[in-house]
C-alpha atoms as a PDB file:
ATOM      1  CA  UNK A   1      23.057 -43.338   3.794  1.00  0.00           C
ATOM      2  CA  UNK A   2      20.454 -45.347   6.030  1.00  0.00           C
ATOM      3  CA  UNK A   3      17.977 -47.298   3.930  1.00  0.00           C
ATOM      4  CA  UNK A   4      15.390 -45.901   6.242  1.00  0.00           C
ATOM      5  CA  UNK A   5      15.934 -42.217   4.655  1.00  0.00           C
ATOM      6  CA  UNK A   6      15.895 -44.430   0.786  1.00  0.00           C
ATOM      7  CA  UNK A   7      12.352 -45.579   1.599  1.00  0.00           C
ATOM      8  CA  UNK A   8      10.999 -42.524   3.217  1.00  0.00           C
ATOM      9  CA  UNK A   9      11.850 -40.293   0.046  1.00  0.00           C
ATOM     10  CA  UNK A  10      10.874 -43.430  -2.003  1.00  0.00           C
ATOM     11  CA  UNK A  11       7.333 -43.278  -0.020  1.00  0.00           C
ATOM     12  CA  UNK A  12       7.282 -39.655  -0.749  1.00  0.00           C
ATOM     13  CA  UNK A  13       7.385 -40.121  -4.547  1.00  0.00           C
ATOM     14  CA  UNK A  14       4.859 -43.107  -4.742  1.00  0.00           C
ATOM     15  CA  UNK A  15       2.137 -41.244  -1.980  1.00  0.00           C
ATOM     16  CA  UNK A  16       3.033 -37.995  -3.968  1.00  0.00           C
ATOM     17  CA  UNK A  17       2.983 -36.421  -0.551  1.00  0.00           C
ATOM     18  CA  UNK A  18       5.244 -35.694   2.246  1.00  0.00           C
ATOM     19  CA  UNK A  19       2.542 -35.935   4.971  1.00  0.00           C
ATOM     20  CA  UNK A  20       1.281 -38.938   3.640  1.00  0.00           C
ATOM     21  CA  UNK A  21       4.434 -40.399   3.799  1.00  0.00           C
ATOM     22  CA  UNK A  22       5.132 -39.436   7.261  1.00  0.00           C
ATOM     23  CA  UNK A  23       1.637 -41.102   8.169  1.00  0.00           C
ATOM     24  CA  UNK A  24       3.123 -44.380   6.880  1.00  0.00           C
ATOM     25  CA  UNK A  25       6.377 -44.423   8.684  1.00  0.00           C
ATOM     26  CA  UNK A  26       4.685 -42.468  11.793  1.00  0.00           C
ATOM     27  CA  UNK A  27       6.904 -40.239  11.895  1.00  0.00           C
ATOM     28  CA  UNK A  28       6.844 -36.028  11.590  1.00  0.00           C
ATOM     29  CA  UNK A  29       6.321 -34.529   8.178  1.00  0.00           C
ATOM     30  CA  UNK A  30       8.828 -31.756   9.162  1.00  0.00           C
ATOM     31  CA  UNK A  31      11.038 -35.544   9.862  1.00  0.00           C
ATOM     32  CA  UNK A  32      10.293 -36.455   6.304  1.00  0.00           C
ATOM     33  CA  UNK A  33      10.987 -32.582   5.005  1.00  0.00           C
ATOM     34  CA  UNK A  34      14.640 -33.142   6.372  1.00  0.00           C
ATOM     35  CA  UNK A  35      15.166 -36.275   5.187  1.00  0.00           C
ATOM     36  CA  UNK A  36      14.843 -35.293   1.745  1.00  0.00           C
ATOM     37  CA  UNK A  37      16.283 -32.250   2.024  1.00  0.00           C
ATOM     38  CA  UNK A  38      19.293 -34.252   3.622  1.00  0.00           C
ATOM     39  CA  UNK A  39      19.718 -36.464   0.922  1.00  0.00           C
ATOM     40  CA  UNK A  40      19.447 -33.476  -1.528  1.00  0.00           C
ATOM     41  CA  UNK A  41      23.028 -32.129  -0.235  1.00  0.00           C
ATOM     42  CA  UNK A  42      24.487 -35.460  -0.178  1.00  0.00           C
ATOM     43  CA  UNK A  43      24.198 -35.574  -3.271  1.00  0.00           C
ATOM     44  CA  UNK A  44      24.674 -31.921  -4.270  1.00  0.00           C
ATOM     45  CA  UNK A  45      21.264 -32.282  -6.644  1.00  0.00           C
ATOM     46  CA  UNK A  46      17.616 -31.151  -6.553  1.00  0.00           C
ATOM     47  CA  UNK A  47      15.809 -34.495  -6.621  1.00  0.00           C
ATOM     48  CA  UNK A  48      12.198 -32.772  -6.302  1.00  0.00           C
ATOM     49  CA  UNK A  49      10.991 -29.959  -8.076  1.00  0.00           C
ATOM     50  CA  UNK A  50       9.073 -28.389  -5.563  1.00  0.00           C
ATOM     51  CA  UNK A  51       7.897 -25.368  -7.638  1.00  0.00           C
ATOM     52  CA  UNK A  52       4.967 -27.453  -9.454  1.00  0.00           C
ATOM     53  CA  UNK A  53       1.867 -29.020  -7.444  1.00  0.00           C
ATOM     54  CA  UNK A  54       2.044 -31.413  -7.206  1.00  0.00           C
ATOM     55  CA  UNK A  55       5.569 -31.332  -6.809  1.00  0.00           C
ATOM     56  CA  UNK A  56       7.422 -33.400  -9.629  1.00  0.00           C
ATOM     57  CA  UNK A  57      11.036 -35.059 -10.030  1.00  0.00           C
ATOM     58  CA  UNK A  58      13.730 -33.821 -11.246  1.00  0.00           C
ATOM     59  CA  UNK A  59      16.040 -35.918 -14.398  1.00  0.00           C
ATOM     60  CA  UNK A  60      18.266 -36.672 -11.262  1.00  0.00           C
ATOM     61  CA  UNK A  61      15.243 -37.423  -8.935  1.00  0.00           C
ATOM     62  CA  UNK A  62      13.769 -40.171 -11.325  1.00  0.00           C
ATOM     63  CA  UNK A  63      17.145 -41.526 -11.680  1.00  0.00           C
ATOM     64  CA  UNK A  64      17.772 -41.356  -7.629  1.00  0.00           C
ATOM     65  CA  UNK A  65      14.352 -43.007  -7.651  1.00  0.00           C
ATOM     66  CA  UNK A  66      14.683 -45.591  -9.233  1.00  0.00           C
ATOM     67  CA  UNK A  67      18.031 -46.710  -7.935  1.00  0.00           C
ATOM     68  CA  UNK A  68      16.780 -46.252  -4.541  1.00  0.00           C
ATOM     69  CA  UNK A  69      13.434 -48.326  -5.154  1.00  0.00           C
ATOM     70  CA  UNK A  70      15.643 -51.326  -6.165  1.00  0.00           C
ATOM     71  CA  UNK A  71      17.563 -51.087  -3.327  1.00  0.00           C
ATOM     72  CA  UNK A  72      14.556 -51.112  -0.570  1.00  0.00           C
ATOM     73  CA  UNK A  73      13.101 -53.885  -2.318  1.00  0.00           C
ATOM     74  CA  UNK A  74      16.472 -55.813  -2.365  1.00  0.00           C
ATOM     75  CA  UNK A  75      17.001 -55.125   1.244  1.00  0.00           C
ATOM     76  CA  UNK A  76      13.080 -55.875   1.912  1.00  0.00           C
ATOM     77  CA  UNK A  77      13.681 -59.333   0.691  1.00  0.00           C
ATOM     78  CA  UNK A  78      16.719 -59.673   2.450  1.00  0.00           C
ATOM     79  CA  UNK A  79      14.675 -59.200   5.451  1.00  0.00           C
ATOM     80  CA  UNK A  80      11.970 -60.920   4.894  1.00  0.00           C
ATOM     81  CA  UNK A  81      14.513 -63.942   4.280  1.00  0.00           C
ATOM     82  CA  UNK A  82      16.376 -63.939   7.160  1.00  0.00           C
ATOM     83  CA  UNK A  83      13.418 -63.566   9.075  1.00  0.00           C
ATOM     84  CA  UNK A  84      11.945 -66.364   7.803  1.00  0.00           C
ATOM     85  CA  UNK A  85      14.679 -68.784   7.857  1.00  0.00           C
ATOM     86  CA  UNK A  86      13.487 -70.729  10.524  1.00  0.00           C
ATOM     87  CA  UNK A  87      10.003 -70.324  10.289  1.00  0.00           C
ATOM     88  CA  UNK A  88       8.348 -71.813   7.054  1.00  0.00           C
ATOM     89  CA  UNK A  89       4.950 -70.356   7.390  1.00  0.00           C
ATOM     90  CA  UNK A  90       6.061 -66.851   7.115  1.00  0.00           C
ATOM     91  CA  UNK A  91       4.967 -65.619   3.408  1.00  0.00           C
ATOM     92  CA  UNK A  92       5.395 -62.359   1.713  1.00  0.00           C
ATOM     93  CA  UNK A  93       3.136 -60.450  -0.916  1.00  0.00           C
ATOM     94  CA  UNK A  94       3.542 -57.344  -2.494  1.00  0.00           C
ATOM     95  CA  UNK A  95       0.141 -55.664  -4.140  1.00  0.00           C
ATOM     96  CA  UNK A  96       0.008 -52.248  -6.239  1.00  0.00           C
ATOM     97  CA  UNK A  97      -3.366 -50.367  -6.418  1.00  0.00           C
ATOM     98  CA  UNK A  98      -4.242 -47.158  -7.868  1.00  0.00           C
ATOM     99  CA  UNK A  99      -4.454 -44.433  -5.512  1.00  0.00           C
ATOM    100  CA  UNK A 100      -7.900 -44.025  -5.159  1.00  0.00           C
ATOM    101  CA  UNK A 101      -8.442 -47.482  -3.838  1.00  0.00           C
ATOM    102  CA  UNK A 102      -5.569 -47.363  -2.199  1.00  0.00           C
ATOM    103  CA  UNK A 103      -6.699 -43.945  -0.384  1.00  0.00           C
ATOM    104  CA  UNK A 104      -9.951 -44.512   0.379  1.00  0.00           C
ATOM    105  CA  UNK A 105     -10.965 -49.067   0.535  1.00  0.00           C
ATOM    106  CA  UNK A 106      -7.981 -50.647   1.383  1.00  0.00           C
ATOM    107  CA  UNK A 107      -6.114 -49.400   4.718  1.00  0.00           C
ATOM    108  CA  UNK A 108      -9.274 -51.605   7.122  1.00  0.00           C
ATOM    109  CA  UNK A 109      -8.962 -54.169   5.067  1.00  0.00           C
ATOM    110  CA  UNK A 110      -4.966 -54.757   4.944  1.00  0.00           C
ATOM    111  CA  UNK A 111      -5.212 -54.094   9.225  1.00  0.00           C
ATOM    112  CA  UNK A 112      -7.741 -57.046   8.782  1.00  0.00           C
ATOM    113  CA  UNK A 113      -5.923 -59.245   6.467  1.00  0.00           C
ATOM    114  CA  UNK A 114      -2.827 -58.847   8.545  1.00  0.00           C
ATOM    115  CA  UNK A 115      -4.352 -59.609  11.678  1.00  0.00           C
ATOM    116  CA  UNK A 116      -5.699 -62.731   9.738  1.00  0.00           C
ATOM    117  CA  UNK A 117      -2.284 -63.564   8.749  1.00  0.00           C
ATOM    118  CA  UNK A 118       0.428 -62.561  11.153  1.00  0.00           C
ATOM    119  CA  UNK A 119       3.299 -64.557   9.867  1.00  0.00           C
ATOM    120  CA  UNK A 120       2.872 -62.812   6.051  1.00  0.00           C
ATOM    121  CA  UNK A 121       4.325 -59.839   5.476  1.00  0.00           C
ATOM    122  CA  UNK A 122       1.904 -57.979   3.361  1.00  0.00           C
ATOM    123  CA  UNK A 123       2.753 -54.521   1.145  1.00  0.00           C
ATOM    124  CA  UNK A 124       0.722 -52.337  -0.138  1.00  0.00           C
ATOM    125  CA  UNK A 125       1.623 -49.387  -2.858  1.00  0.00           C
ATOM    126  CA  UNK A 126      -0.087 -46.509  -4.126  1.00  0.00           C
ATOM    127  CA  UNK A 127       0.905 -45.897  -8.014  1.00  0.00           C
ATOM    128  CA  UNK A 128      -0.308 -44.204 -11.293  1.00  0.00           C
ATOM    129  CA  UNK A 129      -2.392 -46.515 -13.202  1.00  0.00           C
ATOM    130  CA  UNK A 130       0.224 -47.177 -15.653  1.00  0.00           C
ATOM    131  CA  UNK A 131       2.709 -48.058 -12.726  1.00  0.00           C
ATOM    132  CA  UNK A 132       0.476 -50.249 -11.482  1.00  0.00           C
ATOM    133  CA  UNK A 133       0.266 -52.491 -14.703  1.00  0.00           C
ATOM    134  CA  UNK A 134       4.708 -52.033 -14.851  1.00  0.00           C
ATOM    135  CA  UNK A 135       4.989 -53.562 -11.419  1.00  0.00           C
ATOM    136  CA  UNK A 136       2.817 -56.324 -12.035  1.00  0.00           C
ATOM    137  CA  UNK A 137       4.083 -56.852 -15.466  1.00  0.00           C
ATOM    138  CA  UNK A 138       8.013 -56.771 -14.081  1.00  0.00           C
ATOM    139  CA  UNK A 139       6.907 -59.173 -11.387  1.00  0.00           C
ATOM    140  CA  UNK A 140       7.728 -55.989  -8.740  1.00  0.00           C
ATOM    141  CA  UNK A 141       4.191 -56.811  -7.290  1.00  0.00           C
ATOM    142  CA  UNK A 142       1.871 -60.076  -7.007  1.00  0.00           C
ATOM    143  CA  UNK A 143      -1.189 -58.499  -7.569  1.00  0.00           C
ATOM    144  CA  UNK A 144      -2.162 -55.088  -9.192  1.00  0.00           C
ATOM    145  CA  UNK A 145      -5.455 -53.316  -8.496  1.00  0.00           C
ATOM    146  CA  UNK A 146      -7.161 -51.186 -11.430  1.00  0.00           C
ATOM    147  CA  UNK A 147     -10.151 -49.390 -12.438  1.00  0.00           C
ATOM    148  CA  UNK A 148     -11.390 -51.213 -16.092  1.00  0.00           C
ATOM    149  CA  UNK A 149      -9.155 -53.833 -15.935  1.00  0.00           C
ATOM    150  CA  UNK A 150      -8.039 -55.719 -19.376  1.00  0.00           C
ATOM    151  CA  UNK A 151      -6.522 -58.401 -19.817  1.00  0.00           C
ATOM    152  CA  UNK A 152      -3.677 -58.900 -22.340  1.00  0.00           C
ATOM    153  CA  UNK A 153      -1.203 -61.708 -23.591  1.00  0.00           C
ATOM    154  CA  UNK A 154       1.260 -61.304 -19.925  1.00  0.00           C
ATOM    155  CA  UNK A 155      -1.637 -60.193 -17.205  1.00  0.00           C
ATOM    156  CA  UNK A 156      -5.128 -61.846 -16.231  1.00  0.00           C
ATOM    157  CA  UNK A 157      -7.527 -60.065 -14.514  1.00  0.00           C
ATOM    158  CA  UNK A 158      -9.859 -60.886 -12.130  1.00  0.00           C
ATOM    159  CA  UNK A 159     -13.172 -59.136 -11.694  1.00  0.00           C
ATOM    160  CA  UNK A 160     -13.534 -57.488  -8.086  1.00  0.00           C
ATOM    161  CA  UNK A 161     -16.500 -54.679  -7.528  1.00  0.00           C
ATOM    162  CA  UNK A 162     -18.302 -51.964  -8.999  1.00  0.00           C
ATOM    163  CA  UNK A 163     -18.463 -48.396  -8.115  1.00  0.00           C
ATOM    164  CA  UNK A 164     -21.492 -45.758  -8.910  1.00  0.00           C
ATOM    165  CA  UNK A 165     -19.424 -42.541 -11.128  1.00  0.00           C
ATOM    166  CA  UNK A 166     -21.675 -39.274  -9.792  1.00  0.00           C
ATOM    167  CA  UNK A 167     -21.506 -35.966 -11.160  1.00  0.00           C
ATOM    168  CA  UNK A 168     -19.535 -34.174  -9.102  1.00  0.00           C
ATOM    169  CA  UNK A 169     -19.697 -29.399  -8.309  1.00  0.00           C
ATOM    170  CA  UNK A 170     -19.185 -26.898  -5.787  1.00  0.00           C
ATOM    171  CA  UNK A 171     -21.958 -26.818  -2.936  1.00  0.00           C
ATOM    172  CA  UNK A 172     -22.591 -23.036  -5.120  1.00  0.00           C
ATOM    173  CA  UNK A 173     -22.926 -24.820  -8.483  1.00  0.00           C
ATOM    174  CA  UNK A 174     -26.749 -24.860 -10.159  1.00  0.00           C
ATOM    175  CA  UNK A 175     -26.711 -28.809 -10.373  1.00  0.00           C
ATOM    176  CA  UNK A 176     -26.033 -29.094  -6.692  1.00  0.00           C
ATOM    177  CA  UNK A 177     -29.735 -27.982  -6.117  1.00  0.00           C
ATOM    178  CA  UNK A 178     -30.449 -31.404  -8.051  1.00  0.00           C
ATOM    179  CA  UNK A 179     -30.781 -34.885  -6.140  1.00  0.00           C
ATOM    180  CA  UNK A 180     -30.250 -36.400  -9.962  1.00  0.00           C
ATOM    181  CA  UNK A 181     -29.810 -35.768 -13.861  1.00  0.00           C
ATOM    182  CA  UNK A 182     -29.525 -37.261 -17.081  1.00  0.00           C
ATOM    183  CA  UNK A 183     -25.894 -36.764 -18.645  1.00  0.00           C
ATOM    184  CA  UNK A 184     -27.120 -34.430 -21.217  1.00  0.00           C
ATOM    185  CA  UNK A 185     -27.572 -31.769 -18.556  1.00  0.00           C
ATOM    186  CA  UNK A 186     -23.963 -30.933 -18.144  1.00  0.00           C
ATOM    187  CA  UNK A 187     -23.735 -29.762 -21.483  1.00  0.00           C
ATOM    188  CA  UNK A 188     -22.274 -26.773 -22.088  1.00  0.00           C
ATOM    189  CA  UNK A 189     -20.212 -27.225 -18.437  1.00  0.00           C
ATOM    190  CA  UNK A 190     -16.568 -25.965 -17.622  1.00  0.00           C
ATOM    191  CA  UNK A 191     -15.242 -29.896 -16.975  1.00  0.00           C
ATOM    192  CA  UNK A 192     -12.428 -31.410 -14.774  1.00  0.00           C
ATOM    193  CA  UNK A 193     -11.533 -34.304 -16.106  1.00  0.00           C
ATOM    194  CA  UNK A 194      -8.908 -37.362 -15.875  1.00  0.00           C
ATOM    195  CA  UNK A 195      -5.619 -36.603 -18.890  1.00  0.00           C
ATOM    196  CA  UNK A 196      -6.157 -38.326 -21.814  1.00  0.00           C
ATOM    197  CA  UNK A 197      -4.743 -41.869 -22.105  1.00  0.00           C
ATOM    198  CA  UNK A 198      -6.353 -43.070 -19.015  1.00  0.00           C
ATOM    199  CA  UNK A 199      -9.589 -45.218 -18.769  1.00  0.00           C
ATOM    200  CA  UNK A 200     -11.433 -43.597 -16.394  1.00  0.00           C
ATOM    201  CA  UNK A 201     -11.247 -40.604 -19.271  1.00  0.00           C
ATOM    202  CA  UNK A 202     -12.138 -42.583 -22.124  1.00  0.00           C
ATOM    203  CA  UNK A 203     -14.980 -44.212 -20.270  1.00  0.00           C
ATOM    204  CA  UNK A 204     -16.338 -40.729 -19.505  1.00  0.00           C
ATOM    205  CA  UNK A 205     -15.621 -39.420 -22.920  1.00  0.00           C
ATOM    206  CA  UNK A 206     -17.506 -42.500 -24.601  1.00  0.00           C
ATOM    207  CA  UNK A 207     -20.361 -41.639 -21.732  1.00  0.00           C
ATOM    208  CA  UNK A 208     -20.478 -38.102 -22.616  1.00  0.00           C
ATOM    209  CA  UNK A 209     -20.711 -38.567 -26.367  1.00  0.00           C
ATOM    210  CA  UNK A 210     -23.382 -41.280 -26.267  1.00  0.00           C
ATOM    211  CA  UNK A 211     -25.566 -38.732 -24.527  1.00  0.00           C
ATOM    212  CA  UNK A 212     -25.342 -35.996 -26.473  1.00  0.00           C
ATOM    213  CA  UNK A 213     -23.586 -34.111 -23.728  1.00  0.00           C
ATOM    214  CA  UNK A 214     -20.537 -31.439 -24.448  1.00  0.00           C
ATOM    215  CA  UNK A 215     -18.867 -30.176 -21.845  1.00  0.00           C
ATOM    216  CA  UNK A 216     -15.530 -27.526 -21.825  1.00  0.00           C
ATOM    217  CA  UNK A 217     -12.749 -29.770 -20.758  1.00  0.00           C
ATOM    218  CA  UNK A 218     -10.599 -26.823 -19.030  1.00  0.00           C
ATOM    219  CA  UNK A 219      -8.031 -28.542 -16.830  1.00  0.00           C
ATOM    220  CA  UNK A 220      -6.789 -31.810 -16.869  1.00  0.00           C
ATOM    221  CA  UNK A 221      -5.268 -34.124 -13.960  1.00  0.00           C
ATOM    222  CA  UNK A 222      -4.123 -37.845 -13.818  1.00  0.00           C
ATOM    223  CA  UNK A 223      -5.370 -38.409  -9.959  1.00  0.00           C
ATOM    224  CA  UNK A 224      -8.442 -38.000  -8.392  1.00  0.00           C
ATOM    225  CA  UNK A 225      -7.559 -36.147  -5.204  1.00  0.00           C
ATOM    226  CA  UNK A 226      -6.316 -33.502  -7.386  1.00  0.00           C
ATOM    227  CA  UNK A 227      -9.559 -33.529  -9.664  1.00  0.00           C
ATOM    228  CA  UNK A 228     -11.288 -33.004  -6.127  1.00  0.00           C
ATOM    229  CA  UNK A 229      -9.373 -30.160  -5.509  1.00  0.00           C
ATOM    230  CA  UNK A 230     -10.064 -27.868  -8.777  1.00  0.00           C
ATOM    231  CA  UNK A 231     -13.870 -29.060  -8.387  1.00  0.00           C
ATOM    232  CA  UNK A 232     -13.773 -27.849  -4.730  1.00  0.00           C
ATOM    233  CA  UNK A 233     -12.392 -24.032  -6.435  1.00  0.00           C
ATOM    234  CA  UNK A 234     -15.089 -24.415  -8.487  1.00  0.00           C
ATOM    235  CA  UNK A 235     -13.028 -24.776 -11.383  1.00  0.00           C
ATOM    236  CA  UNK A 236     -15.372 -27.092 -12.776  1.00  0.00           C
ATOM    237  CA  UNK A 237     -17.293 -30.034 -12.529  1.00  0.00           C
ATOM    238  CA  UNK A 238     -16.321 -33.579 -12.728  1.00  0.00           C
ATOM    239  CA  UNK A 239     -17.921 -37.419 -12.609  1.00  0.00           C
ATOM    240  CA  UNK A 240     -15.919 -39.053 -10.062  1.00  0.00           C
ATOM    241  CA  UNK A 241     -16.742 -42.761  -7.514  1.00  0.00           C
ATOM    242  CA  UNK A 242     -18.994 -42.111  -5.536  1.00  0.00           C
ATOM    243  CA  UNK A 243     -16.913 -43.600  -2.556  1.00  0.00           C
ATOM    244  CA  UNK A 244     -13.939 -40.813  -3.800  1.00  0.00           C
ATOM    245  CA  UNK A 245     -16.064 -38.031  -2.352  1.00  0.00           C
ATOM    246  CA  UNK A 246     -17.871 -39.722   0.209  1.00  0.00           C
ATOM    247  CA  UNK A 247     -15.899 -37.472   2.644  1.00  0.00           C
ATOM    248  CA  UNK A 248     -16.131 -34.313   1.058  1.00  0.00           C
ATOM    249  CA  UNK A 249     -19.513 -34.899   0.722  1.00  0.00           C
ATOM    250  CA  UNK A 250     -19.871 -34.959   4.690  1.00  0.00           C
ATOM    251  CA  UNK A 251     -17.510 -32.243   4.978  1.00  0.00           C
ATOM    252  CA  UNK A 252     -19.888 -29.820   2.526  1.00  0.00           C
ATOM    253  CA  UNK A 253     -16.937 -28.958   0.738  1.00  0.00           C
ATOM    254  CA  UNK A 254     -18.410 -31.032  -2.402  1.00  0.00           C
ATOM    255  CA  UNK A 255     -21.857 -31.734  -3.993  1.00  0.00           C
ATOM    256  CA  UNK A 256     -23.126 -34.842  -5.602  1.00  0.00           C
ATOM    257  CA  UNK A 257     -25.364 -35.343  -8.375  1.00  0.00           C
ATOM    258  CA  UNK A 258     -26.739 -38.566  -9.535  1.00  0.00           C
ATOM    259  CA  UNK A 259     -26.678 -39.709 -13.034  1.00  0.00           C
ATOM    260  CA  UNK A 260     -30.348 -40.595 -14.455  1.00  0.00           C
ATOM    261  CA  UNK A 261     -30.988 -43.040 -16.307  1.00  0.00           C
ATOM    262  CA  UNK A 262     -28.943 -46.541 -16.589  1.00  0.00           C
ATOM    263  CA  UNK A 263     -26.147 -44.578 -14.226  1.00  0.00           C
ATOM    264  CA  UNK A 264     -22.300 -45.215 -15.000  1.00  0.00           C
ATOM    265  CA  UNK A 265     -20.416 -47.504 -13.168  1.00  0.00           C
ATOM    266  CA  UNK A 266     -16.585 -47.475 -12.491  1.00  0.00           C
ATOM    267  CA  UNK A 267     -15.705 -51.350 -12.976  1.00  0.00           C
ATOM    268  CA  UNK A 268     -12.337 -52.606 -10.218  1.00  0.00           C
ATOM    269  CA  UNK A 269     -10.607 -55.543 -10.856  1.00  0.00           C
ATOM    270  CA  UNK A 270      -7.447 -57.398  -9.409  1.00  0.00           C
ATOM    271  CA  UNK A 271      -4.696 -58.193 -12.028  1.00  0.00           C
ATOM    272  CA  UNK A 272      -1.576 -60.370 -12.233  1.00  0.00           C
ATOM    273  CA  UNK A 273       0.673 -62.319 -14.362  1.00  0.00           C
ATOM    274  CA  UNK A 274      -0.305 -65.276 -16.098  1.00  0.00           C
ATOM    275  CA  UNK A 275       2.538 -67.241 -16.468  1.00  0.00           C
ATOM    276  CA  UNK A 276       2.487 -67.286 -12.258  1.00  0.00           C
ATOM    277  CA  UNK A 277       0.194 -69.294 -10.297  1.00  0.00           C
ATOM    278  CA  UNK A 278      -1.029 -67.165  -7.776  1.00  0.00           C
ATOM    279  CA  UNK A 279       0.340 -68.079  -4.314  1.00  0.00           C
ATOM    280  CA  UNK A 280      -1.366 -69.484  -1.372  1.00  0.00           C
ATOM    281  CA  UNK A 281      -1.680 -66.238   0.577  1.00  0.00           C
ATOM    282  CA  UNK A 282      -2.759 -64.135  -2.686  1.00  0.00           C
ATOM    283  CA  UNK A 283      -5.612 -66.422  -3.497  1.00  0.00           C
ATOM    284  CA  UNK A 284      -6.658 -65.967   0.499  1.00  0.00           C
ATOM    285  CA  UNK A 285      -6.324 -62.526  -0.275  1.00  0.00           C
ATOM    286  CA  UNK A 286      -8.587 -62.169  -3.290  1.00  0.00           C
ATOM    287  CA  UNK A 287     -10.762 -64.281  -1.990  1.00  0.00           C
ATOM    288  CA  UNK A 288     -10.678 -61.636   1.150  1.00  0.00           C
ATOM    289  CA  UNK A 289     -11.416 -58.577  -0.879  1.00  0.00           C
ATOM    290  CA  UNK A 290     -14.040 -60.421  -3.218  1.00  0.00           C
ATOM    291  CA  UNK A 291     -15.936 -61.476  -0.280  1.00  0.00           C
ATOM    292  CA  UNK A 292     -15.777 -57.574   1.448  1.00  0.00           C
ATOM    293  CA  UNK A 293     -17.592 -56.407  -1.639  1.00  0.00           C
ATOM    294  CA  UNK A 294     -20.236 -58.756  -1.710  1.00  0.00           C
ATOM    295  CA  UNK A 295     -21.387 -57.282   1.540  1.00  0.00           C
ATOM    296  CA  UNK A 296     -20.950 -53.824   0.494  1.00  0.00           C
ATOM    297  CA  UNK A 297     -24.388 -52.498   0.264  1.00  0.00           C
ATOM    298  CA  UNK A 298     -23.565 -49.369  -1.574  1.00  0.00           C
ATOM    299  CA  UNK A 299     -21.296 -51.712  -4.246  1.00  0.00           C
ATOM    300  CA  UNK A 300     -22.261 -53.565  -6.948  1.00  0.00           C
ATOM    301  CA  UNK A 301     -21.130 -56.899  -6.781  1.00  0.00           C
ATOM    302  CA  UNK A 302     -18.171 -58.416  -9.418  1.00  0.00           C
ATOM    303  CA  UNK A 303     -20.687 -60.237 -11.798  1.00  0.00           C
ATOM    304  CA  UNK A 304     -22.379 -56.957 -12.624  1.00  0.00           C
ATOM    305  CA  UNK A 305     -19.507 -56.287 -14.861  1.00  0.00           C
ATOM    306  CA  UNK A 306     -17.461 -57.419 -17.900  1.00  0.00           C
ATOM    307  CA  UNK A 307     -13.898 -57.018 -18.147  1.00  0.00           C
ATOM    308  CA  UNK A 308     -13.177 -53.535 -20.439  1.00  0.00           C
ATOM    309  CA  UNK A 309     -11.227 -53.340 -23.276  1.00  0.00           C
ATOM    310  CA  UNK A 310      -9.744 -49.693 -22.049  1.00  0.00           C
ATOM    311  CA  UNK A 311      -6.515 -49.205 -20.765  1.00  0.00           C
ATOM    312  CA  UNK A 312      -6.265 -49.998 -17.395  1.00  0.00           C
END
């Protein structure tokens, strides 16, 4: 089987989309569709259960998935060192963000950084939160971006930006006649919020609770994009990053509402091992992504921010 088809289904799994996939390796999603499917009666096996949305893997999908990551990377870095054989200056770096960062900060900045550095070849992944932190732990990735970041006994973290959390309804919804309100008006509120476990939730929760405000937690998602989605149905409302919904916002298919008061803030940092000194081209890189937030008018800048002790 041609490693090609390997990382297009492994693309599929970590963008948790088939046209987002197909965006990365420019190629049809009816292309990507096949490929799958393809590999599917290879091996005589469902590897995606297609049934559930978003669509999850089978036993024999995370197994196939797993395998198959391996091998890309293995190949990757056989690449990457045959390429670079005879030229020393070529470098390679491998970061994992969560996919809200990923999504919506990061794809003008890595065309920047690349054009910066032509001779690195620089990778960027979309992963759960907890994937994140597994990559960067199992040295699979240099550098791991996370909302709250913490540091612990194997990773450091290094403070990066600040996003404003807004309360987030249907264009319909009663709050979306407000401009701003204090926390303790969503009381009482059907709420969309990130599963238990996961920092952004326990932020919120701790958020909620200090202001006196309970809300009717009625569905439950680990990504924001799908959060978006049930708010946009009006299933609910939510407190999202302000830059998550920027485009809905435009598009009128969302509402905004700020939070009074102090405001909450969703704290982004950049994480990696500590028993590795950080390489040449990640410290340029850092220093790259520290320096686009400081001129981020609608950001707050690292310093306004200590490191959290949630979960990443």
């Amino acid at each position: 089987m041609h490693i090609r088809s390997l990382k297009i289904f492994c693309d599929v799994v970590d963008r948790r989309s088939f046209s987002r996939a197909a965006d990365d390796n420019d190629i049809s999603q009816s292309n990507v569709s096949h490929m799958v499917q393809a590999l599917e009666e290879r091996l005589g096996v469902q590897l995606l259960d297609r049934s559930k949305r978003p669509f999850e893997l089978t036993e024999e999908g995370r197994r196939y998935y797993d395998g198959c990551r391996q091998l890309v990377k293995q190949y990757e870095e056989l690449e990457v060192e045959v390429r670079t054989l005879h030229d020393a200056e070529a470098r390679r770096l491998v970061v994992a963000s969560i996919y809200s960062v990923g999504l919506h900060h990061m794809s003008a900045f890595m065309q920047r950084f690349s054009k910066e550095h032509p001779r690195a070849s620089v990778r960027l992944e979309y992963l759960h939160p907890h994937r994140v932190i597994e990559e960067v732990e199992n040295d699979d990735a240099d550098l791991g971006i996370v909302s709250y970041p913490k540091e612990s006994e194997t990773l450091a973290a290094i403070p990066w930006r600040s996003e404003p959390m807004v309360i987030v309804c249907h264009p319909g919804h009663r709050l979306a006649r407000e401009s701003s309100v204090v926390l303790r008006a969503v009381s009482g509120e059907s709420f969309v919020a990130f599963e238990k476990g996961l920092a952004p939730r326990t932020a919120i929760d701790r958020e909620l609770a200090l202001n006196h405000a309970e809300v009717n937690v009625t569905l439950e998602f680990d990504n924001i994009e799908t959060i978006k989605r049930a708010i946009e149905i009006d299933a609910g409302i939510g407190i999202l990053p302000e830059p998550s919904v920027r485009r809905e916002i435009e598009m009128g298919s969302l509402a905004k509402v700020a939070i009074g008061g102090d405001g909450m803030f969703r704290p982004l940092g950049i994480i990696h091992r500590r028993d590795r000194p950080l390489s040449e081209l990640a410290k340029q890189f850092v220093g790259l992504l520290k320096a686009d937030a400081e001129f981020s008018a609608d950001l707050v800048p690292a310093s306004a921010f200590q490191l959290d002790e949630a979960p990443a």
